[in-house]
N, C-alpha and C. Protein backbone atom coordinates (compact mmCIF):
# COMPACT_ATOMS: atom_id res chain seq x y z
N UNK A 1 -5.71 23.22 -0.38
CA UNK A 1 -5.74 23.58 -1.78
C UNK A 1 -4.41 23.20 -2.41
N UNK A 2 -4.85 22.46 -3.56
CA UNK A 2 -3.47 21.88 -4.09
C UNK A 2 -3.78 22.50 -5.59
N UNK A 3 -2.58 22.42 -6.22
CA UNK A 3 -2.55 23.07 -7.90
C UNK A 3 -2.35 21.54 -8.35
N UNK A 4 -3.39 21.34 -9.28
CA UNK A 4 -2.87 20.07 -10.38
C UNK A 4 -2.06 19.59 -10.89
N UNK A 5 -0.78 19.00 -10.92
CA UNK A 5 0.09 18.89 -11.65
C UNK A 5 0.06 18.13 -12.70
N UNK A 6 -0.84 17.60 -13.19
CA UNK A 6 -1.13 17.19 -14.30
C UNK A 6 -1.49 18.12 -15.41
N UNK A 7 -2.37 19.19 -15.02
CA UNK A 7 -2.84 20.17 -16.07
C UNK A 7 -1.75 21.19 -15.24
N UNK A 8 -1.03 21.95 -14.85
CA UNK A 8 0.07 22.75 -14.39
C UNK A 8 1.05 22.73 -15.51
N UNK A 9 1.30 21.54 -15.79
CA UNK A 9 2.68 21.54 -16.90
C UNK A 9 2.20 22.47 -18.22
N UNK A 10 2.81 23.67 -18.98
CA UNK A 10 2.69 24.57 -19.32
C UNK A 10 2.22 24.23 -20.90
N UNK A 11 2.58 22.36 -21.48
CA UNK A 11 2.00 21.94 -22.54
C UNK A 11 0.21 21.70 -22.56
N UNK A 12 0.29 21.16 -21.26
CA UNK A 12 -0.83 20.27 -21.20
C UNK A 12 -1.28 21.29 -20.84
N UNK A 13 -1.39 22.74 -20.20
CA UNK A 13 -2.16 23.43 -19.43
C UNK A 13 -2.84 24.05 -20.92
N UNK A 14 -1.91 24.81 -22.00
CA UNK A 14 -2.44 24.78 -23.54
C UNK A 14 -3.63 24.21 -24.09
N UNK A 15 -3.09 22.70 -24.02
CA UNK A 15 -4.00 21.79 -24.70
C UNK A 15 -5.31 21.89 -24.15
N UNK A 16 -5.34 21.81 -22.60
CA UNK A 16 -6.61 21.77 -21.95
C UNK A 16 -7.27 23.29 -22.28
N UNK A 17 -6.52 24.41 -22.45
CA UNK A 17 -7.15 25.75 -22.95
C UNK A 17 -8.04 25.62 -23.94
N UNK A 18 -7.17 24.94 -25.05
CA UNK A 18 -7.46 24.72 -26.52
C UNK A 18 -8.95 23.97 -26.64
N UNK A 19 -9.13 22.77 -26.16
CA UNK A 19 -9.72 21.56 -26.29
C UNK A 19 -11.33 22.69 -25.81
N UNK A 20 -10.99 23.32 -24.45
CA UNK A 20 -12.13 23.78 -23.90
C UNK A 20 -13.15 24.77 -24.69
N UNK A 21 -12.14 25.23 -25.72
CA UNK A 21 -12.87 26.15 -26.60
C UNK A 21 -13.62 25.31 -27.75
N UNK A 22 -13.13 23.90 -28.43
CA UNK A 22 -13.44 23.40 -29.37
C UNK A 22 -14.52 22.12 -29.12
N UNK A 23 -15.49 22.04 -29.97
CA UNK A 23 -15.75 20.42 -29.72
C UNK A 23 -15.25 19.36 -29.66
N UNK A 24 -13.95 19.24 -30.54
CA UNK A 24 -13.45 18.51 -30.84
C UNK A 24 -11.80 19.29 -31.78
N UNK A 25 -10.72 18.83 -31.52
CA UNK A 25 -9.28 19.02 -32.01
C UNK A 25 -8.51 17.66 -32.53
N UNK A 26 -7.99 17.86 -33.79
CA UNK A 26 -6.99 16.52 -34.33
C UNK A 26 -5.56 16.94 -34.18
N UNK A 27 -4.95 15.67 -33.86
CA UNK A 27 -3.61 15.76 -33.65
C UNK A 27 -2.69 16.81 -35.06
N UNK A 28 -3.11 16.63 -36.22
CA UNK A 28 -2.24 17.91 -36.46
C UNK A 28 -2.33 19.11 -36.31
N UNK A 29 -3.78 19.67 -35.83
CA UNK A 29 -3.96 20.72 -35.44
C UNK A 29 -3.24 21.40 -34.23
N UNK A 30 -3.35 20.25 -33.10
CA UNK A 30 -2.59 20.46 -32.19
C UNK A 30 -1.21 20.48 -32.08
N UNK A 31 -0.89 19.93 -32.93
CA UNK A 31 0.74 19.86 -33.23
C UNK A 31 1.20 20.77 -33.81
N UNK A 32 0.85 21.38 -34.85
CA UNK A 32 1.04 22.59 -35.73
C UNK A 32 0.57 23.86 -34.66
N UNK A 33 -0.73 24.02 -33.45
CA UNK A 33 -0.65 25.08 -32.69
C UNK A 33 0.29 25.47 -31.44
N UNK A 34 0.37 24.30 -31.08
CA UNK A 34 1.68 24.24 -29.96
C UNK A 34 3.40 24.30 -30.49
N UNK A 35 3.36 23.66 -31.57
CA UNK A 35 4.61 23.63 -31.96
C UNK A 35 6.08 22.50 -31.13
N UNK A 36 4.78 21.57 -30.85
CA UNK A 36 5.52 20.45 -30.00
C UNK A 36 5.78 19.10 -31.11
N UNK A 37 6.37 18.53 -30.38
CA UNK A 37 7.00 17.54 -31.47
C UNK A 37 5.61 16.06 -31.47
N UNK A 38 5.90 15.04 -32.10
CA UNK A 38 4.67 14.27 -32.68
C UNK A 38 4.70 13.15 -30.75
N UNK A 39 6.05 12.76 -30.55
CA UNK A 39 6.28 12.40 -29.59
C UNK A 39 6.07 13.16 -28.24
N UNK A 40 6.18 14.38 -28.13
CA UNK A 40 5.67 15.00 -26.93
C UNK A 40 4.02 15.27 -26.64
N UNK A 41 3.81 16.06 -28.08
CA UNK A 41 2.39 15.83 -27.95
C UNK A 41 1.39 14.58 -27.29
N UNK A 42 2.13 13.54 -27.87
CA UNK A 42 1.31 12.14 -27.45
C UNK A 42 1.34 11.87 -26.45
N UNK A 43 2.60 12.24 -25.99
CA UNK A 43 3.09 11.54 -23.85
C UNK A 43 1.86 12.51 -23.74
N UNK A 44 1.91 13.66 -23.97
CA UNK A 44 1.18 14.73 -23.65
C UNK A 44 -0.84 14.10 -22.92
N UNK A 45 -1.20 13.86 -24.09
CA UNK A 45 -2.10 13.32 -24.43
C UNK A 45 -2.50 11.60 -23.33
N UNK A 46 -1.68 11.62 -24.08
CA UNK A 46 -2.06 10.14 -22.66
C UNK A 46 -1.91 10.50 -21.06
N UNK A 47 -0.78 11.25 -20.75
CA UNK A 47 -1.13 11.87 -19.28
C UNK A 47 -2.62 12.30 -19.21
N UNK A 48 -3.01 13.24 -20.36
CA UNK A 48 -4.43 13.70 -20.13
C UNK A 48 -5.64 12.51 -20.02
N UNK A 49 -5.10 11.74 -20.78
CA UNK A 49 -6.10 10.50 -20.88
C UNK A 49 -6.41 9.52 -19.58
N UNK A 50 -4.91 9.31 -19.30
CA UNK A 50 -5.21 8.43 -17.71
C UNK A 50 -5.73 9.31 -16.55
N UNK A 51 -5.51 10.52 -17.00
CA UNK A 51 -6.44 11.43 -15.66
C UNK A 51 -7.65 11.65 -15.98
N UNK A 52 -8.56 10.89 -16.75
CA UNK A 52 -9.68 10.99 -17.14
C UNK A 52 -9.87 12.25 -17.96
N UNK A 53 -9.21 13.12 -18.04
CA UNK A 53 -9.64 14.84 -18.28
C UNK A 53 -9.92 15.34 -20.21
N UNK A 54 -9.55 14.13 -20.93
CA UNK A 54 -9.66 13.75 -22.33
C UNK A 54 -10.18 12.67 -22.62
N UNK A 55 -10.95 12.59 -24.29
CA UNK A 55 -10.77 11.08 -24.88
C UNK A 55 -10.24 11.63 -25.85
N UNK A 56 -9.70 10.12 -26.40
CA UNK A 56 -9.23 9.64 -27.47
C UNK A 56 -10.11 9.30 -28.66
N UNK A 57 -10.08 9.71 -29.93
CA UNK A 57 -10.44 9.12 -30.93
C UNK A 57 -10.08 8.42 -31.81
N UNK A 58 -9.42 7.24 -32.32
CA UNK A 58 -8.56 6.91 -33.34
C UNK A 58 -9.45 6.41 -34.92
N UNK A 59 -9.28 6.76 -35.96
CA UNK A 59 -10.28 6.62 -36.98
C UNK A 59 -9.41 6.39 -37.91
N UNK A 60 -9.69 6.13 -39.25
CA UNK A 60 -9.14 6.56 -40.79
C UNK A 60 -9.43 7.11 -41.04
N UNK A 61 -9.17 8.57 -42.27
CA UNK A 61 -9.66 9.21 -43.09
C UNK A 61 -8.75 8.47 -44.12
N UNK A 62 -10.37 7.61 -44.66
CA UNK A 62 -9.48 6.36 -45.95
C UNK A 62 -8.42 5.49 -45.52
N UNK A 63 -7.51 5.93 -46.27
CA UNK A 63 -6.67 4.86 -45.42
C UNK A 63 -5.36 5.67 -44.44
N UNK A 64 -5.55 6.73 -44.36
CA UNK A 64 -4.57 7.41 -43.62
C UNK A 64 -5.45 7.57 -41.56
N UNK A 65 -4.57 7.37 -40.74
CA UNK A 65 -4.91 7.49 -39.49
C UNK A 65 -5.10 8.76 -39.09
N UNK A 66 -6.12 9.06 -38.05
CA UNK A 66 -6.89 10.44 -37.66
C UNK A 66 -7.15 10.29 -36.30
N UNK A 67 -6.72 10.80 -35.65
CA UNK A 67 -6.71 10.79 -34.24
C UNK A 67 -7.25 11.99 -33.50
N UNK A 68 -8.32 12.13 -32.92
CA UNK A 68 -9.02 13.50 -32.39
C UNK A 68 -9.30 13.17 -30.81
N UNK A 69 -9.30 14.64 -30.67
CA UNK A 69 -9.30 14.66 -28.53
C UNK A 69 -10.51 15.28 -28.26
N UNK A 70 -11.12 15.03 -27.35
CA UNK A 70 -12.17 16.54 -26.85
C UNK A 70 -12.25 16.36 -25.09
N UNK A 71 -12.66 17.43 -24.49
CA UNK A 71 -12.10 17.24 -23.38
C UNK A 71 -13.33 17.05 -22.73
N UNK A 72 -13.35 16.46 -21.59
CA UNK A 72 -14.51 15.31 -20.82
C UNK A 72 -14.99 16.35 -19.56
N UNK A 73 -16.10 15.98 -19.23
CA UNK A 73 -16.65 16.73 -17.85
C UNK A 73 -16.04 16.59 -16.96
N UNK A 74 -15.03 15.86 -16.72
CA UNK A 74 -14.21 15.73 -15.26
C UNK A 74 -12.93 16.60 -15.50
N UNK A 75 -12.17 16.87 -16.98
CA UNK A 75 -11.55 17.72 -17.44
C UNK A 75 -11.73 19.02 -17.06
N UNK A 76 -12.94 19.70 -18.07
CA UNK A 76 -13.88 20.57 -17.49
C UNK A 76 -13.70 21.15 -16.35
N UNK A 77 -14.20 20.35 -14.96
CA UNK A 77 -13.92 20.00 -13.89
C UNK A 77 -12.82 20.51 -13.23
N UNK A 78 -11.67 19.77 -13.57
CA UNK A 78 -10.36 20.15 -12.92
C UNK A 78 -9.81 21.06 -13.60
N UNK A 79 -10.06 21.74 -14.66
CA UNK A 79 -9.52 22.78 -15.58
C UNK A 79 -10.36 24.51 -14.92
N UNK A 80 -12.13 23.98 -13.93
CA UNK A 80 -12.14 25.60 -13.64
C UNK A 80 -11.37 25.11 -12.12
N UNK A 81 -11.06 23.92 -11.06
CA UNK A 81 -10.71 23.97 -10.55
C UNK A 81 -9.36 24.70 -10.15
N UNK A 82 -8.86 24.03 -11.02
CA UNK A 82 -7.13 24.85 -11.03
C UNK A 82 -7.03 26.61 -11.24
N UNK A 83 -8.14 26.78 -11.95
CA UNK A 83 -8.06 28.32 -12.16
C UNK A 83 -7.82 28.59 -10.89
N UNK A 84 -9.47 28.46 -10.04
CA UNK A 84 -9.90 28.90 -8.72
C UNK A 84 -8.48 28.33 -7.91
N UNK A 85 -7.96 27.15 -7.72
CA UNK A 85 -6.85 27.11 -6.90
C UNK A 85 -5.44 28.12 -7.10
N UNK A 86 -5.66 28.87 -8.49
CA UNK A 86 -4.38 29.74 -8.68
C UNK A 86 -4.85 30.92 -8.58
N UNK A 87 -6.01 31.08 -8.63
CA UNK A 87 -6.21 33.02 -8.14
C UNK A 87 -6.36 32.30 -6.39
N UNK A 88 -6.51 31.63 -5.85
CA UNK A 88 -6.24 31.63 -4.48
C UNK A 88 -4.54 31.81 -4.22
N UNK A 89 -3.94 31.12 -4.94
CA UNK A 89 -2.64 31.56 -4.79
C UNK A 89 -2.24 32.81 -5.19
N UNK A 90 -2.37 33.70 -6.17
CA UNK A 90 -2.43 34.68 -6.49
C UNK A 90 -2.44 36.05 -5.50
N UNK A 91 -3.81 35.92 -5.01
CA UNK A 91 -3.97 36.35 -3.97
C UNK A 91 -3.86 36.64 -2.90
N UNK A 92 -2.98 35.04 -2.86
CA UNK A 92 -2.41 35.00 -1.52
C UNK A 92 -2.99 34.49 -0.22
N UNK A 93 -3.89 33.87 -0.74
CA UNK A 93 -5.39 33.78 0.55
C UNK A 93 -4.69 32.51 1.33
N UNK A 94 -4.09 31.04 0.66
CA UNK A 94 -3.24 30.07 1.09
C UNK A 94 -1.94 30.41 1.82
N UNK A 95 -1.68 32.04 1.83
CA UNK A 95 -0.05 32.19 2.77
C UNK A 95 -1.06 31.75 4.44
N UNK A 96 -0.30 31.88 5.24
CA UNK A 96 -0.19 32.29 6.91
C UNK A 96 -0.27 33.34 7.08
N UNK A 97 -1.75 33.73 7.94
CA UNK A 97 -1.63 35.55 8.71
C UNK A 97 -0.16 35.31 9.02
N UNK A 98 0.11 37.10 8.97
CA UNK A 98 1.57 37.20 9.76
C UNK A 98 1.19 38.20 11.01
């Protein structure tokens, strides 16, 4: 049993909270709920992206850019995983009988 370190980091672990509740989230929403900067958010975001666990949307509204996330079944996935791998830690079930 391993903990994710991709969804572990305490931004991305948020975002993946966030996303799971919504159909769909836009970058200022997310930026304005986390309170992360335009540049962190995004590293943010693309970690999530190359781990399959998000997509990307990029659009116009008119002529201004709109960028929306929603989080993917393999996300999903590794998001109840990690729970279950941290109440195993929690618990303690991963120490050594003593």
């Amino acid at each position: 049993m391993e903990i994710d370190k991709v969804i572990h980091e305490p931004a991305r672990l948020r975002i993946m909270m966030i996303l799971q509740g919504v159909e769909e989230a836009d970058f200022n929403f997310l930026l304005n709920t986390l309170g992360l900067t335009r540049g962190n958010l995004s590293r943010h975001m693309d970690k999530l992206e190359s781990a399959g666990y998000i997509k990307i949307k990029k659009s116009f509204n008119g002529k201004l850019p709109y960028t929306s996330y929603q989080i993917m079944k393999k996300g999903l996935g590794a998001l109840e995983q990690y729970w279950q791998n941290l109440d195993q830690v929690r618990k303690g079930s991963d120490l050594p009988a003593e």
